[in-house]
N, C-alpha and C. Protein backbone atom coordinates (compact mmCIF):
# COMPACT_ATOMS: atom_id res chain seq x y z
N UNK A 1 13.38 162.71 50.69
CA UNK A 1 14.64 163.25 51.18
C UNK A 1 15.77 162.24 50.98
N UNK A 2 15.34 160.86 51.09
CA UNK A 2 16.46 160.06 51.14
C UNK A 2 16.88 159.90 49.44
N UNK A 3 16.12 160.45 48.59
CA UNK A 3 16.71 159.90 47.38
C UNK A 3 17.33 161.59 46.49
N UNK A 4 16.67 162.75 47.28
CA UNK A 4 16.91 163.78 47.30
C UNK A 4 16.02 164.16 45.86
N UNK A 5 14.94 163.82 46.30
CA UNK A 5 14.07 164.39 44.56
C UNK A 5 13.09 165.36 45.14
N UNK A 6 12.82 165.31 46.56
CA UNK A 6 12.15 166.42 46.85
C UNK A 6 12.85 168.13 46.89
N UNK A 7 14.13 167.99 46.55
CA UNK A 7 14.87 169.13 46.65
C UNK A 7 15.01 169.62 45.17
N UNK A 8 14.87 168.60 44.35
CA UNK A 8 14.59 168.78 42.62
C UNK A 8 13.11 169.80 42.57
N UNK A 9 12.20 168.65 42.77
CA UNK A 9 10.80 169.13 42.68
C UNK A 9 10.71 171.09 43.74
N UNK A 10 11.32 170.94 44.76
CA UNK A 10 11.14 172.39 45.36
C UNK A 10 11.60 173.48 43.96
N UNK A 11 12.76 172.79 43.68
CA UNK A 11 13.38 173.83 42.55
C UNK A 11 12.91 173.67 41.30
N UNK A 12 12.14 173.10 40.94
CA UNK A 12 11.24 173.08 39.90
C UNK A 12 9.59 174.18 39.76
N UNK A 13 9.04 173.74 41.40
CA UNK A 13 8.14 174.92 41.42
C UNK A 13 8.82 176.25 41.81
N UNK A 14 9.84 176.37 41.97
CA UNK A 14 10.01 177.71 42.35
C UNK A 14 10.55 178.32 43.60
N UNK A 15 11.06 177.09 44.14
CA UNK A 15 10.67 177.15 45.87
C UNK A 15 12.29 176.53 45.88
N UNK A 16 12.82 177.12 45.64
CA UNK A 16 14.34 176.41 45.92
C UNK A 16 14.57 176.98 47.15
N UNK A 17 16.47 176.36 47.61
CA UNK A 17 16.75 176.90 49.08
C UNK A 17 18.42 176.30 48.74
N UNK A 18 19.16 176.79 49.03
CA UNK A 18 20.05 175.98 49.78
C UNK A 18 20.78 175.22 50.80
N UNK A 19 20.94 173.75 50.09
CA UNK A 19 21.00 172.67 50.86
C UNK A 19 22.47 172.11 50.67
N UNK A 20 23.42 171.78 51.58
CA UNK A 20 24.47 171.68 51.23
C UNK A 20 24.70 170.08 50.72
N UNK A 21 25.70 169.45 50.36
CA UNK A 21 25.82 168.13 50.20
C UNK A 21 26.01 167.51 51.63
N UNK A 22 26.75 168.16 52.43
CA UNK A 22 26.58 167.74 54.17
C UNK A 22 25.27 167.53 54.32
N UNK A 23 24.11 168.49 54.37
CA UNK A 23 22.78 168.72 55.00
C UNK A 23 21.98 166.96 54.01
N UNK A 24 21.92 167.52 53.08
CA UNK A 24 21.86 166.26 52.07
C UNK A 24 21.98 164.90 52.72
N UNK A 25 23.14 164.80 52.96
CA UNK A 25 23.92 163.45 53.20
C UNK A 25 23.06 162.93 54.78
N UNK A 26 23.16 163.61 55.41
CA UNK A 26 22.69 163.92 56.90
C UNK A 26 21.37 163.38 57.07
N UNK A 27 20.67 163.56 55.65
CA UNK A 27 18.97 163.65 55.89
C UNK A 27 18.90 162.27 55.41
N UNK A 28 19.98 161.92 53.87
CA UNK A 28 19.64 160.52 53.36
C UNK A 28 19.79 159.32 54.25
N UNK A 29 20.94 159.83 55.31
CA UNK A 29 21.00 158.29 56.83
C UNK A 29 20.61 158.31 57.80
N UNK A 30 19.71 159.15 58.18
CA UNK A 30 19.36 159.42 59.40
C UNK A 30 17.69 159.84 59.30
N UNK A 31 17.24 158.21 59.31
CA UNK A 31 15.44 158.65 59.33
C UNK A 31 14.63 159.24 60.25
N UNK A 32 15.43 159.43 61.23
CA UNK A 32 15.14 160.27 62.69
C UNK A 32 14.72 161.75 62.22
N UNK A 33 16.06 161.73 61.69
CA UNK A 33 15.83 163.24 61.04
C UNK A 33 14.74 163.59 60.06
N UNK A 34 14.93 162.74 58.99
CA UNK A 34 13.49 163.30 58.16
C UNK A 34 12.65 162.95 58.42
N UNK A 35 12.30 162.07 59.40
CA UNK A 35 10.96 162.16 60.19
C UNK A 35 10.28 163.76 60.93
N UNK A 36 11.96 163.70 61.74
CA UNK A 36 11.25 165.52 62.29
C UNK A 36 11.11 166.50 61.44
N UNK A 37 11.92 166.99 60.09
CA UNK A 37 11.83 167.74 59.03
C UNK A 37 10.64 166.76 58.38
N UNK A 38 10.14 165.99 58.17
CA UNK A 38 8.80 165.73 57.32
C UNK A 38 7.61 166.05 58.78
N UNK A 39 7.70 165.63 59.69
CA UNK A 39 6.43 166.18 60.58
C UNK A 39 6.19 167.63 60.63
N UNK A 40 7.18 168.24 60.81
CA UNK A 40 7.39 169.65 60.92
C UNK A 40 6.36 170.75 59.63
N UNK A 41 7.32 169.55 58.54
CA UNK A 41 6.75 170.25 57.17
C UNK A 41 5.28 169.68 56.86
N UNK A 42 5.01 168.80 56.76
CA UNK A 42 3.51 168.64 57.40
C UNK A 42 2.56 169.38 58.29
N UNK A 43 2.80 169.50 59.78
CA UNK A 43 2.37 170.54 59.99
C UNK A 43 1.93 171.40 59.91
N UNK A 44 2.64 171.94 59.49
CA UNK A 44 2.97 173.70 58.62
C UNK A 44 1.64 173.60 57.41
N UNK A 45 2.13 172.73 56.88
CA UNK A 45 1.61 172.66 54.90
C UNK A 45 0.27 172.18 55.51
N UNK A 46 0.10 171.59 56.39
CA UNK A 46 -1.48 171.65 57.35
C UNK A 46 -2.25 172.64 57.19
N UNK A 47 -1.73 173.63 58.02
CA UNK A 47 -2.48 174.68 58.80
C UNK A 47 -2.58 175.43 57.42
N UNK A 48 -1.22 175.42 56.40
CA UNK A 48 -1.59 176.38 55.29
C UNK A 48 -2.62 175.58 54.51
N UNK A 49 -2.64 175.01 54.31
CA UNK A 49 -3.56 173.99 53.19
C UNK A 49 -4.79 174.53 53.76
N UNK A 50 -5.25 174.38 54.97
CA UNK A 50 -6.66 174.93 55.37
C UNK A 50 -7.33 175.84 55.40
N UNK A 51 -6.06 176.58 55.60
CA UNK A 51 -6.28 178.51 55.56
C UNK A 51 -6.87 178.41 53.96
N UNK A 52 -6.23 177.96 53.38
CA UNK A 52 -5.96 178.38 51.96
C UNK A 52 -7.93 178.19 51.60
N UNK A 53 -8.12 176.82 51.86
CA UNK A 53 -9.47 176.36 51.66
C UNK A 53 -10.32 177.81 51.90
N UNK A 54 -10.20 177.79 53.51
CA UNK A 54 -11.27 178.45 54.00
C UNK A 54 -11.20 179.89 53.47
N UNK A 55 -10.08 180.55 53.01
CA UNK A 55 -9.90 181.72 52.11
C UNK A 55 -10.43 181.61 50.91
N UNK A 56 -10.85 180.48 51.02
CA UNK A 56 -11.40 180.13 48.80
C UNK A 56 -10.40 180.71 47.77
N UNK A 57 -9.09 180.87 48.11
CA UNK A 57 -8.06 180.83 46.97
C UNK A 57 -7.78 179.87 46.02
N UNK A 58 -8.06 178.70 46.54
CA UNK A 58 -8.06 177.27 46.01
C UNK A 58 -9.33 177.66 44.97
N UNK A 59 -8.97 177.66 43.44
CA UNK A 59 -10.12 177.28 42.27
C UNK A 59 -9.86 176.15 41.35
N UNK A 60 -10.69 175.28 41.61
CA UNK A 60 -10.73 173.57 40.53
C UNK A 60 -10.35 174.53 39.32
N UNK A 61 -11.07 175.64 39.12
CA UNK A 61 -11.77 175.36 37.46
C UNK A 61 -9.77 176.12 36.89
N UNK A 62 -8.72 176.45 37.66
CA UNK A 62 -7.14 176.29 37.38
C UNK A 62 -6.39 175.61 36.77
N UNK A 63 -7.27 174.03 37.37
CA UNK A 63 -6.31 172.98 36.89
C UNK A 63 -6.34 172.01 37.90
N UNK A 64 -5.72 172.62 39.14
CA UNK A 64 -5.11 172.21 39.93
C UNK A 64 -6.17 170.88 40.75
N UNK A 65 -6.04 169.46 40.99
CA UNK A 65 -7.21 169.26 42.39
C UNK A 65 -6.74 169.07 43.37
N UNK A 66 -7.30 168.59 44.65
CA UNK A 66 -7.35 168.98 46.09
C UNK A 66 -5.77 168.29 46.01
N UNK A 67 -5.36 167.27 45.43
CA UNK A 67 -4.20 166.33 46.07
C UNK A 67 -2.96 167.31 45.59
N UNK A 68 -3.03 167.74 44.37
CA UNK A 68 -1.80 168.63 43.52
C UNK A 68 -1.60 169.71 44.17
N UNK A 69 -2.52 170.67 44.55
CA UNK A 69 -2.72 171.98 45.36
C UNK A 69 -2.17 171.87 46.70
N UNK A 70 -2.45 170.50 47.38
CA UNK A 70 -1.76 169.87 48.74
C UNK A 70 -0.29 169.96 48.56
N UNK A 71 0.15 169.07 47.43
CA UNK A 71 1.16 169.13 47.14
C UNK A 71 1.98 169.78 47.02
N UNK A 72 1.87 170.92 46.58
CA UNK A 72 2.78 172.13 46.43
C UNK A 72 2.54 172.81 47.72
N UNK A 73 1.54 173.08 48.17
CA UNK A 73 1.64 173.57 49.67
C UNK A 73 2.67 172.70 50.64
N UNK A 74 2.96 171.50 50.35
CA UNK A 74 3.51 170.94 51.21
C UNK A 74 4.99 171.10 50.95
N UNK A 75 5.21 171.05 49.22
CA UNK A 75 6.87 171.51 48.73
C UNK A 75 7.23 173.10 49.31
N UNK A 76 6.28 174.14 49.78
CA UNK A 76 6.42 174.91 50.14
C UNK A 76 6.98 175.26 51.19
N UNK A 77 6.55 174.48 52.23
CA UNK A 77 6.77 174.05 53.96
C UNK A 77 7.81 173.45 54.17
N UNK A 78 8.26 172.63 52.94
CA UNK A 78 9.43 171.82 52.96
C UNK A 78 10.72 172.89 52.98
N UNK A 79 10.51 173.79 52.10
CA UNK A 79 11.38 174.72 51.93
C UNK A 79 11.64 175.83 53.84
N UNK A 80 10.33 176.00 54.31
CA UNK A 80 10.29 176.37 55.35
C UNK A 80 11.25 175.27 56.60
N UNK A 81 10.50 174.22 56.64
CA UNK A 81 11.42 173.24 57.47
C UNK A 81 12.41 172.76 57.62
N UNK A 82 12.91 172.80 56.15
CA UNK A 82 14.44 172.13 56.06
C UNK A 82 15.25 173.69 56.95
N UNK A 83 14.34 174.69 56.47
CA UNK A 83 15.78 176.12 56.91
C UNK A 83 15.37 176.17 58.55
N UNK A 84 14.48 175.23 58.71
CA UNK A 84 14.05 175.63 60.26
C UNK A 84 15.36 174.65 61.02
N UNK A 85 15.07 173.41 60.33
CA UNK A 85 16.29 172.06 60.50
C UNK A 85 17.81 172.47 60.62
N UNK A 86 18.07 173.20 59.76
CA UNK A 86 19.50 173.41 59.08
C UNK A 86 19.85 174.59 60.33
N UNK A 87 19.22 175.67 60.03
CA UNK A 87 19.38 177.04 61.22
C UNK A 87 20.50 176.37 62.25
N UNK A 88 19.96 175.78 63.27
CA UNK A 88 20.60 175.61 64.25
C UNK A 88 22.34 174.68 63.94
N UNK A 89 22.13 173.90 63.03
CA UNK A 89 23.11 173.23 62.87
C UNK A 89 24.03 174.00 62.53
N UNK A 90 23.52 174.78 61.41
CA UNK A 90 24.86 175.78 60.59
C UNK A 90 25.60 176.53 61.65
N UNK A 91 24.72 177.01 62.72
CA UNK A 91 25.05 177.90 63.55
C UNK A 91 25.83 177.21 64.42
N UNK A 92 25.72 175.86 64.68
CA UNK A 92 27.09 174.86 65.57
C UNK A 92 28.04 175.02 65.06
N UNK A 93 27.91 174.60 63.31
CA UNK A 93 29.24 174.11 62.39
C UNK A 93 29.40 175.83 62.72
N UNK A 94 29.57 176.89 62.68
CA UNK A 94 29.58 178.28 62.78
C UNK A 94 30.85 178.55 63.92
N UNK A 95 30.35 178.17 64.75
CA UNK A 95 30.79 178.05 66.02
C UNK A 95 31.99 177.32 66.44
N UNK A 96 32.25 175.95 65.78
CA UNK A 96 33.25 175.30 65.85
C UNK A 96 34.19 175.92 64.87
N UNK A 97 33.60 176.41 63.90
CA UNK A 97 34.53 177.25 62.70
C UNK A 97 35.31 178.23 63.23
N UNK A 98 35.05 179.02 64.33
CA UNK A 98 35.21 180.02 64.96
C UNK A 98 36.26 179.67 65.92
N UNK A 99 36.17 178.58 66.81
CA UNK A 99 36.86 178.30 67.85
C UNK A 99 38.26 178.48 67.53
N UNK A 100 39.29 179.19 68.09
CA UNK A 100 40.74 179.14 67.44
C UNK A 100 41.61 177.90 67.98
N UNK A 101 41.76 176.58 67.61
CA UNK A 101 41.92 175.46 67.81
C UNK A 101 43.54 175.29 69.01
N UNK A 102 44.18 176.48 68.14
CA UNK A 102 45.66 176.82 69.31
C UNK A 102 45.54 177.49 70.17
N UNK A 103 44.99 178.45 70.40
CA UNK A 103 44.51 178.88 72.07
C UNK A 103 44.71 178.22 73.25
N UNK A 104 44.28 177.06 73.53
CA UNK A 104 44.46 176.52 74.75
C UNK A 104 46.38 176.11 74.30
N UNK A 105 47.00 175.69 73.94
CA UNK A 105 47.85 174.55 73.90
C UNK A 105 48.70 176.55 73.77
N UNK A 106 49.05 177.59 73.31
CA UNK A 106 49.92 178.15 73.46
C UNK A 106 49.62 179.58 74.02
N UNK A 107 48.67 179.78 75.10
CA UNK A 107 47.93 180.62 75.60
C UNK A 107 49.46 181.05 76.68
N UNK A 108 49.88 180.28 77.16
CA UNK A 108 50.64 180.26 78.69
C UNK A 108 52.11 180.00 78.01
N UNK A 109 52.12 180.18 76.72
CA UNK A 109 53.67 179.80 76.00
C UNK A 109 54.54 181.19 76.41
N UNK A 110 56.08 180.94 76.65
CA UNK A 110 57.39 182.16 77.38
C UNK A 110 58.29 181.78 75.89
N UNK A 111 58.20 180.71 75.22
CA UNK A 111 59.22 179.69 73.94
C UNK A 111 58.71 180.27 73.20
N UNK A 112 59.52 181.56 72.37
CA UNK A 112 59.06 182.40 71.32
C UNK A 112 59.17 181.90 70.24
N UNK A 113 60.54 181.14 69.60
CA UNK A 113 60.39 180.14 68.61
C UNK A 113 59.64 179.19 68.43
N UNK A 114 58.99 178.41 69.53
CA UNK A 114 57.57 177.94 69.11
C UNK A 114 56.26 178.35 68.96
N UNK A 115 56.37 179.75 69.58
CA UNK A 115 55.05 180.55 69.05
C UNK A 115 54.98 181.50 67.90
N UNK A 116 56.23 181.52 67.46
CA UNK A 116 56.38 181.98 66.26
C UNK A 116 56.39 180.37 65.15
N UNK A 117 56.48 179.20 65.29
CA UNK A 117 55.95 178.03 64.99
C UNK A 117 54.85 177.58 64.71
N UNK A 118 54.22 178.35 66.00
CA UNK A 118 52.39 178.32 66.03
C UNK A 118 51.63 179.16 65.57
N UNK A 119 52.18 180.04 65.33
CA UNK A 119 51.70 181.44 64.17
C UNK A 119 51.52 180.93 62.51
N UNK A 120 53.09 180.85 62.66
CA UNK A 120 53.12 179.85 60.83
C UNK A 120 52.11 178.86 60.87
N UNK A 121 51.81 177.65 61.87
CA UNK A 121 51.26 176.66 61.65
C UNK A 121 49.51 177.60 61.40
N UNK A 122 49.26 178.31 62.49
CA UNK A 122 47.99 178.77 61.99
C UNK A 122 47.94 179.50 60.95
N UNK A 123 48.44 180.26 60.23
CA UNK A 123 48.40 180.95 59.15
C UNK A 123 48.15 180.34 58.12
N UNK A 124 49.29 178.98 58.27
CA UNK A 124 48.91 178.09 56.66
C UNK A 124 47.66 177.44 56.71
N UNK A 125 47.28 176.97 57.79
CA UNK A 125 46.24 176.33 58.24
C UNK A 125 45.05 177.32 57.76
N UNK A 126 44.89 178.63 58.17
CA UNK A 126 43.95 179.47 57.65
C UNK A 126 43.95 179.86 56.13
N UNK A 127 44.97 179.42 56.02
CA UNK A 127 44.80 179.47 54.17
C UNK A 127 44.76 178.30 53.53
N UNK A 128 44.53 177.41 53.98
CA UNK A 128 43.69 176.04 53.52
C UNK A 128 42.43 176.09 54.19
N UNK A 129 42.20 176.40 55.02
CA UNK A 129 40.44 176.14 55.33
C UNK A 129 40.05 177.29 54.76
N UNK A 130 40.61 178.01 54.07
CA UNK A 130 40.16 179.14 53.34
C UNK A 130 39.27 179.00 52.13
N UNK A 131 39.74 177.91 51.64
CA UNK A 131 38.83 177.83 50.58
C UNK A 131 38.10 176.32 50.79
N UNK A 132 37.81 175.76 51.57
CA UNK A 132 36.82 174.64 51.90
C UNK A 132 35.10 175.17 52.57
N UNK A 133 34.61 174.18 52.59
CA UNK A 133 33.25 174.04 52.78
C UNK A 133 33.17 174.74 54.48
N UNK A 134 32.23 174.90 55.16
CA UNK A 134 31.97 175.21 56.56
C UNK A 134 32.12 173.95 57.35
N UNK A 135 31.80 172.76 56.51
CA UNK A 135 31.90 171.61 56.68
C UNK A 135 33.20 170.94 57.25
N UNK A 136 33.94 171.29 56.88
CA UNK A 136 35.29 170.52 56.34
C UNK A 136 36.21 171.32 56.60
N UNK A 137 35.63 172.64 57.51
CA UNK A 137 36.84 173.25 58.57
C UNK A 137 36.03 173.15 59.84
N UNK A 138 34.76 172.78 59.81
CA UNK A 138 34.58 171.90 61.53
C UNK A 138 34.78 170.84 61.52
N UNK A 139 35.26 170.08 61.09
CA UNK A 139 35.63 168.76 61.10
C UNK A 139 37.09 169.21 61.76
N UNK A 140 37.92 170.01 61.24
CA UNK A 140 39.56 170.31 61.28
C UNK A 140 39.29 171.02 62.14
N UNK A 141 38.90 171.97 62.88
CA UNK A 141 38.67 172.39 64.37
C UNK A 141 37.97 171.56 64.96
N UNK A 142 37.38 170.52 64.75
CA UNK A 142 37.02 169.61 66.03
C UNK A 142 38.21 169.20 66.29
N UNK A 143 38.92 168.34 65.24
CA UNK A 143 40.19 167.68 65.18
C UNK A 143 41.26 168.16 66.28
N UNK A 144 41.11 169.44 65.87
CA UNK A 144 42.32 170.85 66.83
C UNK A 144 42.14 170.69 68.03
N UNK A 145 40.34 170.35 68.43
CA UNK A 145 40.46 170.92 70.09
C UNK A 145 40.13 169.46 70.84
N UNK A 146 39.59 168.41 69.82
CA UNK A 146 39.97 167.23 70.63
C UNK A 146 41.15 165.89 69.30
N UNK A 147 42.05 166.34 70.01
CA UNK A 147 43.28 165.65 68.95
C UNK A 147 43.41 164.33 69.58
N UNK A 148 43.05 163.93 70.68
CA UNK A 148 43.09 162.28 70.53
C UNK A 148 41.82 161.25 69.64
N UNK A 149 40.65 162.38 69.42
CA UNK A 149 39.67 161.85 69.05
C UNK A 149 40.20 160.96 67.76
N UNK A 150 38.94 159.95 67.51
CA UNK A 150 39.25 159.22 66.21
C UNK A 150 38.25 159.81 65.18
N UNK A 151 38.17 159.46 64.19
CA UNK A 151 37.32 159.68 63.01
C UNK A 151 36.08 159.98 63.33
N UNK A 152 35.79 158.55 63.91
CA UNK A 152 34.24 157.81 64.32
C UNK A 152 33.54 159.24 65.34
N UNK A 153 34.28 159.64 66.33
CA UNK A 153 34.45 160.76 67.75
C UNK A 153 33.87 161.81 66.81
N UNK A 154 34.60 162.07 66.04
CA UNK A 154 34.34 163.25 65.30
C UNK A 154 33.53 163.74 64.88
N UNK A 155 32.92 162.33 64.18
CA UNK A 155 31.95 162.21 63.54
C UNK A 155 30.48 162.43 64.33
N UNK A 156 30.60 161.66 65.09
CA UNK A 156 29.39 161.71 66.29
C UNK A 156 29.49 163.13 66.91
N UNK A 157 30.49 163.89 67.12
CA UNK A 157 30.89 165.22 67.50
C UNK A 157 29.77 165.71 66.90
N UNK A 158 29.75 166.07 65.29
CA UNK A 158 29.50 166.98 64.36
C UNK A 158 28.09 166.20 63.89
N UNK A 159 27.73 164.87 63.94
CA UNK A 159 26.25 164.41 63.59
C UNK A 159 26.38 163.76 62.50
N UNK A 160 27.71 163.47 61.65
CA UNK A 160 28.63 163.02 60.54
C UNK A 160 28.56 161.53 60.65
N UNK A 161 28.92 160.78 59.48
CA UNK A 161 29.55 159.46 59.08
C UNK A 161 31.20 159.81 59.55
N UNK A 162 31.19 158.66 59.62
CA UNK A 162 33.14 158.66 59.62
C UNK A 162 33.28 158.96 57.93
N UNK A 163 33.25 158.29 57.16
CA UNK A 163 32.79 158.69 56.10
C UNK A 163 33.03 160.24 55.34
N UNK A 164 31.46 160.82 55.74
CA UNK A 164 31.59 161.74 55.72
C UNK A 164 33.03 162.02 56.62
N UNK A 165 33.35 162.37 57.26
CA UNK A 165 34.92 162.78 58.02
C UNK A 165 35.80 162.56 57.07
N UNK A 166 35.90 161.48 56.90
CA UNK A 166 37.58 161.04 55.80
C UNK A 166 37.49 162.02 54.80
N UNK A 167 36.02 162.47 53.79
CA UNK A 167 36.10 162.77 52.84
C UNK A 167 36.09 164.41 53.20
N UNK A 168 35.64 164.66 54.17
CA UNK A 168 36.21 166.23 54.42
C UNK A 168 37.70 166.71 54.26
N UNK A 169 38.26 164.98 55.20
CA UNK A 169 39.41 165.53 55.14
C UNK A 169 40.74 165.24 54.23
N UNK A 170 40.07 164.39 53.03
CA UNK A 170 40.88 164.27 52.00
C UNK A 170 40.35 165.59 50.82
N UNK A 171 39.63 166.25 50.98
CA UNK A 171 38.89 167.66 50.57
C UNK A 171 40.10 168.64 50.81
N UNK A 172 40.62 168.58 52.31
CA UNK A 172 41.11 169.75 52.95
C UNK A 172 42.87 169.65 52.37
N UNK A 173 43.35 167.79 51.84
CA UNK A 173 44.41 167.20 52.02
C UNK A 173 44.72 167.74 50.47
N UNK A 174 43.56 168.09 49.91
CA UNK A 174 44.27 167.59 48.31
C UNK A 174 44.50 169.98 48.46
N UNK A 175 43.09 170.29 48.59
CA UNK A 175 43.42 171.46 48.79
C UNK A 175 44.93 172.18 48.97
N UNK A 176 45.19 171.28 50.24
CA UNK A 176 46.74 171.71 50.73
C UNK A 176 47.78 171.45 49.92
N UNK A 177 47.87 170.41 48.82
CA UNK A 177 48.60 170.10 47.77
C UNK A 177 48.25 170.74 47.04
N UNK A 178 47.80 171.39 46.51
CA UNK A 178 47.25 172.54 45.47
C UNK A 178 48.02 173.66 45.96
N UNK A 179 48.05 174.14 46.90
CA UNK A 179 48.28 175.40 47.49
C UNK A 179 50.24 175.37 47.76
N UNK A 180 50.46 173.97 47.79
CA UNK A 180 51.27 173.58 48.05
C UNK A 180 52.70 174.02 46.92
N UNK A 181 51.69 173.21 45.89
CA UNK A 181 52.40 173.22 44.47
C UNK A 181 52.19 174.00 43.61
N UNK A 182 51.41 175.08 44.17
CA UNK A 182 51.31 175.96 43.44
C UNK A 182 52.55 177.58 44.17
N UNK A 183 52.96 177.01 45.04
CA UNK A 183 54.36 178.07 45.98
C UNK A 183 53.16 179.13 47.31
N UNK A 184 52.05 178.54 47.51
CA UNK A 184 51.25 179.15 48.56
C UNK A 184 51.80 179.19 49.62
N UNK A 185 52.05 178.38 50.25
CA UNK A 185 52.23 177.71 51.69
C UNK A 185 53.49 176.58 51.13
N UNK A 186 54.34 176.74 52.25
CA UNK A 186 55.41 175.66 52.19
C UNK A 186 55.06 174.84 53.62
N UNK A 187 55.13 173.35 53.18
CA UNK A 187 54.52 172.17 54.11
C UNK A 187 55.73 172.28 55.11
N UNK A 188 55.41 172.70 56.19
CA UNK A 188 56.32 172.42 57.63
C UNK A 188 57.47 171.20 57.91
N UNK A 189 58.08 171.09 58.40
CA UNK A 189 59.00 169.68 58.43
C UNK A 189 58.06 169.37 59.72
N UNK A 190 58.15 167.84 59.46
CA UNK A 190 57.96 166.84 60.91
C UNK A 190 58.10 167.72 61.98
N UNK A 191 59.36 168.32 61.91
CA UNK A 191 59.62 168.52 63.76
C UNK A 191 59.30 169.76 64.14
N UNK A 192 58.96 170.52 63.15
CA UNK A 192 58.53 172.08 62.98
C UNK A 192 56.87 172.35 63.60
N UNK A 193 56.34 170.78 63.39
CA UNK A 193 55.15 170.40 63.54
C UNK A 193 54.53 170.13 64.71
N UNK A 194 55.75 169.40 65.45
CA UNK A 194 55.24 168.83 67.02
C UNK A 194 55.17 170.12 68.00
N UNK A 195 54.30 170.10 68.55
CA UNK A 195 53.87 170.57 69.92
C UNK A 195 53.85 170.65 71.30
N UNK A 196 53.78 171.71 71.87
CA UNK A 196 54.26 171.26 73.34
C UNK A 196 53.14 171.21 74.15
């Protein structure tokens, strides 16, 4: 996982999945993690490996011997575990994706020119996270609902590098210059920007 060749080899036998470059990144620094996605998938590629025996599906005279036949049972499970791993996470990043980041701050707003401020600001905003990763608009709704946080906050928020963070959000920065210069969205002035 850490060098990411077991995600080659899945897609080589047949057994692909998708894995994002987040999920990726996640698994290559954090041996915690592919410890529990490799026990898991172990496990699993266990109980199947045995079945398999005691079913006598397993035939030498194939090709295959006991260690190769293991093997692929186990790239199999891998495919099972990583989506067992990922499930819950996607479904956080899901969730924070969801959260509408201006809600609290103009819920109780009477200042129609600033909620007509906060309309524009979300609109453009939804048409730049429009075309980014799931990734890299929870990063920008974490950002939304805790705005003193730093990078590092964020990061630990979401299970991220700071790292990872910056590069979400120079992802989201260049996006917005694209959209920018291409007559999408016109960039707000400074003061158009501040909040009450």
């Amino acid at each position: 996982m850490r060098t990411g060749a077991i995600y080659e080899l899945c897609a080589m036998k047949g057994f692909g999945f998708t894995a994002s470059e987040d999920e990726m990144e996640v698994l290559r620094r954090r041996a915690d993690l592919r410890d529990e996605v490799a026990a898991d998938c172990l496990h699993y590629a266990y109980q199947d490996f045995i079945a398999i025996l005691q079913a006598e599906y397993w035939d030498p005279d194939k090709g295959a011997t006991l260690r190769t036949f293991f093997v692929g049972t186990c790239l199999f499970a891998f495919r099972d575990a990583f989506r067992r791993w990922a499930r819950p996470r996607r479904r956080y990043l899901q969730m924070i994706d969801s959260y509408a980041g201006f809600e609290r701050t103009r819920a109780r707003s009477t200042d129609t020119a600033w909620f007509e401020k906060a309309v524009i600001l979300c609109a453009t905003l939804d048409l730049i996270l429009d075309g980014v990763s799931i990734d890299a608009r929870a990063v920008c709704k974490q950002m939304l609902s805790e705005p003193n946080a730093t990078q590092d906050e964020i990061g630990q928020m979401l299970g991220k590098s700071r790292k990872s963070v910056e590069r979400h959000l120079s992802r989201v920065r260049e996006r917005a210059r694209r959209l920018t210069a291409a007559g999408v969205i016109i960039v707000p002035s400074v003061s158009s920007a501040v909040t009450r």
